[in-house]
PDB file of N, CA and C in Angstrom:
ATOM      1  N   UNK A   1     -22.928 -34.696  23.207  1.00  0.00           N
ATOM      2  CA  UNK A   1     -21.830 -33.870  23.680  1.00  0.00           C
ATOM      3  C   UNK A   1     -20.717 -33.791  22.631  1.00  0.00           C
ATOM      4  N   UNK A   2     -20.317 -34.637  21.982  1.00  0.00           N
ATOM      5  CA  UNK A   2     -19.254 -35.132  21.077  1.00  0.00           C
ATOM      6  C   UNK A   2     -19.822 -34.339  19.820  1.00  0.00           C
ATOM      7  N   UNK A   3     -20.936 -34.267  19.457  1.00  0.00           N
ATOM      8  CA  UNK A   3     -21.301 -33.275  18.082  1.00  0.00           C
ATOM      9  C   UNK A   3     -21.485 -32.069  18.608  1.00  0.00           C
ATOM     10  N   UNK A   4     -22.110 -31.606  19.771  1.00  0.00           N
ATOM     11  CA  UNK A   4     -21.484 -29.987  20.184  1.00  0.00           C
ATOM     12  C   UNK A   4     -20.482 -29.911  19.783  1.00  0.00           C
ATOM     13  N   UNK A   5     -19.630 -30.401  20.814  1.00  0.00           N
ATOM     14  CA  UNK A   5     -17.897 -29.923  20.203  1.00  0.00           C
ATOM     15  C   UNK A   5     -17.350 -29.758  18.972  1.00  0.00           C
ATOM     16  N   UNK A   6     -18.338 -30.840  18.386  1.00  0.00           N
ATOM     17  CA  UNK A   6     -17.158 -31.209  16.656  1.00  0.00           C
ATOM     18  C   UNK A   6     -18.423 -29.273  16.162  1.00  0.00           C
ATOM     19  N   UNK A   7     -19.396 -29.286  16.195  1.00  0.00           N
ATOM     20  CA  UNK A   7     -20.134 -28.308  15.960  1.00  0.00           C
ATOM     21  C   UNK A   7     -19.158 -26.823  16.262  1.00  0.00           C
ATOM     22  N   UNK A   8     -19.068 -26.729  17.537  1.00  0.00           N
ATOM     23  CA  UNK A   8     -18.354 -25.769  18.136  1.00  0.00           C
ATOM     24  C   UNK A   8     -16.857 -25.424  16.931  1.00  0.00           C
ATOM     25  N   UNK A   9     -15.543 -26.821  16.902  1.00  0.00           N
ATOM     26  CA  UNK A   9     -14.914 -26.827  16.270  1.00  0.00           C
ATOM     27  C   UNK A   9     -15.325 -26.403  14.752  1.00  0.00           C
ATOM     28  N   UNK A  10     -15.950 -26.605  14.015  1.00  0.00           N
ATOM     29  CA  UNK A  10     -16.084 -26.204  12.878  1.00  0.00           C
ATOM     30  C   UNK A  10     -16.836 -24.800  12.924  1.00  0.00           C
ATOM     31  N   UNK A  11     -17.296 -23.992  13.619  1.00  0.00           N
ATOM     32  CA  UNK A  11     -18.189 -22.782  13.942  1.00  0.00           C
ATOM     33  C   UNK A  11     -16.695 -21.789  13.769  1.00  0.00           C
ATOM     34  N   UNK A  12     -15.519 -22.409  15.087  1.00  0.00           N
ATOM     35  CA  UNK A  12     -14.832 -21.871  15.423  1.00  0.00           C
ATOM     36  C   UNK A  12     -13.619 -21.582  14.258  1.00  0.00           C
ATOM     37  N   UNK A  13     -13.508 -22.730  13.232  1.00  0.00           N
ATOM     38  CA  UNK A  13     -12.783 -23.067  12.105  1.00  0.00           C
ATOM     39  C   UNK A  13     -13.140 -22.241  11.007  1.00  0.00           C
ATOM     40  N   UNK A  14     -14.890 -22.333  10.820  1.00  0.00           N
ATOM     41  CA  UNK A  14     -15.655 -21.323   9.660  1.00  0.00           C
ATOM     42  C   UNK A  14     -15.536 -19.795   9.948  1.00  0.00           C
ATOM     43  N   UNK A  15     -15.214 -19.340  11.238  1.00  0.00           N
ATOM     44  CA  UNK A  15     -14.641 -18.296  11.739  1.00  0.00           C
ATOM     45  C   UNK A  15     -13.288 -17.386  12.110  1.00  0.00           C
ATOM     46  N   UNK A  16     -12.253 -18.683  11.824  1.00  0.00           N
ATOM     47  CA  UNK A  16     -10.875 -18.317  11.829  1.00  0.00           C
ATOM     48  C   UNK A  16     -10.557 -18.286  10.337  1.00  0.00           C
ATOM     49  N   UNK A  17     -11.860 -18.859   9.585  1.00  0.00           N
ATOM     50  CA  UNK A  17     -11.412 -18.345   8.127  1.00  0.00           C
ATOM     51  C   UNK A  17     -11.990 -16.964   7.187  1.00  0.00           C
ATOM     52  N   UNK A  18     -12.965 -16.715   8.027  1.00  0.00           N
ATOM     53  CA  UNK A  18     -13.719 -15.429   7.802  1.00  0.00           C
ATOM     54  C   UNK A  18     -12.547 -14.628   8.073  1.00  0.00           C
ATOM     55  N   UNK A  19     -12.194 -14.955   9.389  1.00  0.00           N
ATOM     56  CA  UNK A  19     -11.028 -13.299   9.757  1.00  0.00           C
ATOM     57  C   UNK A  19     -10.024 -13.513   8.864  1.00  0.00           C
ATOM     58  N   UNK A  20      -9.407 -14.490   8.615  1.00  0.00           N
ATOM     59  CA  UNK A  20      -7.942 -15.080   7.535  1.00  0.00           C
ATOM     60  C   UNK A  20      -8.318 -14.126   6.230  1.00  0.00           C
ATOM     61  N   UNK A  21      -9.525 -14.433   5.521  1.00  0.00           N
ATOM     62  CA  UNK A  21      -9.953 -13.593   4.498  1.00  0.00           C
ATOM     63  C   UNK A  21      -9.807 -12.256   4.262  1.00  0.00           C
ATOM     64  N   UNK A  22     -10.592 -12.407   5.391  1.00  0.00           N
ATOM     65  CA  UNK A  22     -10.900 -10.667   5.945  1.00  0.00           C
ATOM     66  C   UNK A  22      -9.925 -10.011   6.258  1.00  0.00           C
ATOM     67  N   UNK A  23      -8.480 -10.580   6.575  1.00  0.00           N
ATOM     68  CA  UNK A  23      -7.600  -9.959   6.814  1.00  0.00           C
ATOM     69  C   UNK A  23      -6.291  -9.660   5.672  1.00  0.00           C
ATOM     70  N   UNK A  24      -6.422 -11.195   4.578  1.00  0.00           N
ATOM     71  CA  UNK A  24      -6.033 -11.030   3.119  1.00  0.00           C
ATOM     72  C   UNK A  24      -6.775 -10.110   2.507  1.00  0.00           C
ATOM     73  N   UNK A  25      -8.232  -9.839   2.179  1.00  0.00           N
ATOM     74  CA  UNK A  25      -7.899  -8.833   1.897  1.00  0.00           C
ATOM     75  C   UNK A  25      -7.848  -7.179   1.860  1.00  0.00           C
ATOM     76  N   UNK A  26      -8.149  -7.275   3.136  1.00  0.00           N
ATOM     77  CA  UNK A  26      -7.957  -5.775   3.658  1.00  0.00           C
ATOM     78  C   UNK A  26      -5.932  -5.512   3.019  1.00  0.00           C
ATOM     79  N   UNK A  27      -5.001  -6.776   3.438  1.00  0.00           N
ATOM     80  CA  UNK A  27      -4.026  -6.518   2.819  1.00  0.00           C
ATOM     81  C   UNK A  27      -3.828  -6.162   1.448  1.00  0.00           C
ATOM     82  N   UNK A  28      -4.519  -6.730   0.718  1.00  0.00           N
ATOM     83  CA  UNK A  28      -4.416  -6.401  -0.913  1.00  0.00           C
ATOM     84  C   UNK A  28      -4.849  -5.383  -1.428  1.00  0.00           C
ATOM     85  N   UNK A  29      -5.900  -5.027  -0.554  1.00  0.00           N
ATOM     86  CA  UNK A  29      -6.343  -3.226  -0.222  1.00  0.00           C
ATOM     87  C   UNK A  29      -5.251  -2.240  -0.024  1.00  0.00           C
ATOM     88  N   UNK A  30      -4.565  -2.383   0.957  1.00  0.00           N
ATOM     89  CA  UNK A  30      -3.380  -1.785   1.495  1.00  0.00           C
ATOM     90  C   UNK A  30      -2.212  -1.771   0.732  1.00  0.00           C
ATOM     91  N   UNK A  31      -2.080  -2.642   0.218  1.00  0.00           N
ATOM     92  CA  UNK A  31      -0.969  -3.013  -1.166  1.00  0.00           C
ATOM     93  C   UNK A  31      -1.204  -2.104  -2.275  1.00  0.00           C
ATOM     94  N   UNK A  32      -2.658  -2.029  -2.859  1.00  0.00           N
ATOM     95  CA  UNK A  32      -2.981  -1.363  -3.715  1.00  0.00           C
ATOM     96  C   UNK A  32      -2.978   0.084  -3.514  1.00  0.00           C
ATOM     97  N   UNK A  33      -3.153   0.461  -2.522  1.00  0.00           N
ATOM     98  CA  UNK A  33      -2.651   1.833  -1.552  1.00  0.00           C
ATOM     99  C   UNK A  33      -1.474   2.305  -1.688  1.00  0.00           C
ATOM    100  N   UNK A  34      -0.782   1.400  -1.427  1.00  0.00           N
ATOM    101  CA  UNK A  34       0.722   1.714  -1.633  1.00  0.00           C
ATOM    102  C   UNK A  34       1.698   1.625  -2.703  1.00  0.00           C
ATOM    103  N   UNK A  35       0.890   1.107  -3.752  1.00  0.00           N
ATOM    104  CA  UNK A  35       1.220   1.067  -5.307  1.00  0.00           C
ATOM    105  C   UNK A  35       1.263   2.177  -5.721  1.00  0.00           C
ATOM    106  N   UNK A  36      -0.227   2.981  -5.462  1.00  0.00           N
ATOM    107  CA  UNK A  36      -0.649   4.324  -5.971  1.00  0.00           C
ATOM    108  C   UNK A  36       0.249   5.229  -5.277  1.00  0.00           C
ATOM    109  N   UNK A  37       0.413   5.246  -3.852  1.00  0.00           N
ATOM    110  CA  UNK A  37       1.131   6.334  -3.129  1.00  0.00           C
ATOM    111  C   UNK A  37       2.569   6.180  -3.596  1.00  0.00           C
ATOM    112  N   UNK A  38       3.065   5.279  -3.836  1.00  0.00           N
ATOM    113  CA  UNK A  38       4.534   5.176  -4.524  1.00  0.00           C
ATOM    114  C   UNK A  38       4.345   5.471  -5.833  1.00  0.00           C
ATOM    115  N   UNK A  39       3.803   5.718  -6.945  1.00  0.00           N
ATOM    116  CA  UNK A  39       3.612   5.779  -8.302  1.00  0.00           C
ATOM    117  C   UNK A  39       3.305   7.369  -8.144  1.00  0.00           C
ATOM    118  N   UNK A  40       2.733   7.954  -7.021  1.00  0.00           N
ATOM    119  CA  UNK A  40       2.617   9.438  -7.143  1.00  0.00           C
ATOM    120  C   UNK A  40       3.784   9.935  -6.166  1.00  0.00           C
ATOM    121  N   UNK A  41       4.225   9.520  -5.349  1.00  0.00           N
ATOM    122  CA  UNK A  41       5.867   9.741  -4.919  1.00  0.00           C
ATOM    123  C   UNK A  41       6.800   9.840  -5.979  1.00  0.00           C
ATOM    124  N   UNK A  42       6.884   8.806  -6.382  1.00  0.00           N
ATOM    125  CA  UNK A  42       7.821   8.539  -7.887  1.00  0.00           C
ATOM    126  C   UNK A  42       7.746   9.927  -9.003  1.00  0.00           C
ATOM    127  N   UNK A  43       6.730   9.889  -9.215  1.00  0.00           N
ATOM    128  CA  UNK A  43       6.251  11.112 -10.010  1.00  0.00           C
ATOM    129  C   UNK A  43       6.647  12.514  -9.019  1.00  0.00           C
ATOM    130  N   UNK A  44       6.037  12.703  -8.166  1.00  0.00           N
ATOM    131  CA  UNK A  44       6.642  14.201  -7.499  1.00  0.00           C
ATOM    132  C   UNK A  44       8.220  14.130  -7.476  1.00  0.00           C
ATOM    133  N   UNK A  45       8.531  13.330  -6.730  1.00  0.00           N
ATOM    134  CA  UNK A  45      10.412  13.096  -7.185  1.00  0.00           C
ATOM    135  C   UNK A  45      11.012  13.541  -8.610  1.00  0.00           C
ATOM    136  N   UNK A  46      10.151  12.903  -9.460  1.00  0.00           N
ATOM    137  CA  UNK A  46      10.818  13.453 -10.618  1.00  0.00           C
ATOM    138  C   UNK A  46      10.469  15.019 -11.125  1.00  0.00           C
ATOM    139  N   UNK A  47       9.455  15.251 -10.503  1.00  0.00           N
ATOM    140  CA  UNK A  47       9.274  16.812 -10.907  1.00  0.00           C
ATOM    141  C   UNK A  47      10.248  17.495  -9.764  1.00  0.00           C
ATOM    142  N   UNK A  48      10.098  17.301  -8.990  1.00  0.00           N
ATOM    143  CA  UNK A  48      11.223  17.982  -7.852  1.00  0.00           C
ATOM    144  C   UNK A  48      12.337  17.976  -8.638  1.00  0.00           C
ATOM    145  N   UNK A  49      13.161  17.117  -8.462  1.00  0.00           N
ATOM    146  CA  UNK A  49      14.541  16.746  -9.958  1.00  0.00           C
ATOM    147  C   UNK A  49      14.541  17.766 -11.258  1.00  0.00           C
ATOM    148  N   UNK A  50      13.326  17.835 -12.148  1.00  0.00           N
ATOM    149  CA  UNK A  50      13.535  18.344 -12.674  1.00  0.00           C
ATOM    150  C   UNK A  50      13.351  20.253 -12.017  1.00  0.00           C
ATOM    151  N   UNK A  51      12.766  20.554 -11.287  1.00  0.00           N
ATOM    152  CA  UNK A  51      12.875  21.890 -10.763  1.00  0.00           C
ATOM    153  C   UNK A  51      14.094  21.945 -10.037  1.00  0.00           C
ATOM    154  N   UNK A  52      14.481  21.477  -9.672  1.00  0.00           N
ATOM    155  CA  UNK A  52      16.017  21.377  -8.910  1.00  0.00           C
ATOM    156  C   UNK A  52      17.280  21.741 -10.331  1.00  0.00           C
ATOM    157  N   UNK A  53      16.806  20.860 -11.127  1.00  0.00           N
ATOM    158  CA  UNK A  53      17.809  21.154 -12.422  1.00  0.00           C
ATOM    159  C   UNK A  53      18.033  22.563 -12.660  1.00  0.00           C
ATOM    160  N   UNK A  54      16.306  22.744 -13.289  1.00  0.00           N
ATOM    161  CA  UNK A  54      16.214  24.167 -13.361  1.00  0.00           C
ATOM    162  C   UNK A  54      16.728  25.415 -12.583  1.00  0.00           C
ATOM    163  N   UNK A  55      16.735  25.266 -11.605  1.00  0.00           N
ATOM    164  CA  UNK A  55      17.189  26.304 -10.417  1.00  0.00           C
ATOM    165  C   UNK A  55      19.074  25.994 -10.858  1.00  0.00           C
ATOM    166  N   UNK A  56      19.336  25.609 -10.803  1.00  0.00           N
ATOM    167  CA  UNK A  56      20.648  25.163 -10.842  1.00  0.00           C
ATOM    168  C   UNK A  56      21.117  25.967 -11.891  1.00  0.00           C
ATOM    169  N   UNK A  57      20.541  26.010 -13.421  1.00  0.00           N
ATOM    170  CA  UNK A  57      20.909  26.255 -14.647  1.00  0.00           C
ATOM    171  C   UNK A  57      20.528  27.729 -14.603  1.00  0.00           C
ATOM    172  N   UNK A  58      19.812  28.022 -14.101  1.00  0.00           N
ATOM    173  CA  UNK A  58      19.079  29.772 -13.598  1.00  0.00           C
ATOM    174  C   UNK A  58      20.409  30.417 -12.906  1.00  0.00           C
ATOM    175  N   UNK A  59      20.577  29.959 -11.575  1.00  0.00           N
ATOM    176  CA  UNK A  59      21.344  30.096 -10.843  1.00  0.00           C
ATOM    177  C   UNK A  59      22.772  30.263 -11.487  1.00  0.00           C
ATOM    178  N   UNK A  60      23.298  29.074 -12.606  1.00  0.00           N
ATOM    179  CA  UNK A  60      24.718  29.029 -12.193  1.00  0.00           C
ATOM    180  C   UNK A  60      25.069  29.673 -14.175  1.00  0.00           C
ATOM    181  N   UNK A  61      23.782  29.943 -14.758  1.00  0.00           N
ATOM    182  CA  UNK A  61      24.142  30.533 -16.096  1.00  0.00           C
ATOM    183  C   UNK A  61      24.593  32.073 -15.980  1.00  0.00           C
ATOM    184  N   UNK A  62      25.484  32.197 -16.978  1.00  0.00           N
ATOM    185  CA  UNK A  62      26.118  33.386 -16.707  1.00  0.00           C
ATOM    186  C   UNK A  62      25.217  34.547 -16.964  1.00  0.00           C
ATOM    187  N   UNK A  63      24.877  35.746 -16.584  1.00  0.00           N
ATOM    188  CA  UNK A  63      23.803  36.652 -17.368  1.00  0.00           C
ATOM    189  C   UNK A  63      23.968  37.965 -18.350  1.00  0.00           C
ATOM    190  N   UNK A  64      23.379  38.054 -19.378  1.00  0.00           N
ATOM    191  CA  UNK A  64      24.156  39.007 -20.033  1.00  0.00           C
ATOM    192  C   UNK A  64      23.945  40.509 -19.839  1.00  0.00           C
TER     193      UNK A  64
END
């Protein structure tokens, strides 16, 4: 009865570390996700910025 349990306990232990894993790294997945989606945010921002400039200098230059 006493090695069921200790059995059980370590089944249950070798299994709360599968999901622990499994759940690090699905995170580091997700991290890396969000590296890229911010690095191409970052980038559209700055093209926005610079078309925003542009419009501005279009807009507010005098014309001859």
């Amino acid at each position: 009865m006493e090695k069921q349990l200790h059995d059980l306990v370590q089944r249950a232990d070798l299994h709360a570390h599968i999901i622990a894993v499994s759940a690090a790294n699905e995170l580091a997945q997700l991290k890396e996700q969000l590296n890229v989606a911010q690095a191409r945010l970052d980038h559209q921002v700055s093209g926005a910025e610079q078309l925003q400039q542009s419009v501005v200098k279009l807009t507010t230059t005098p014309r001859l």
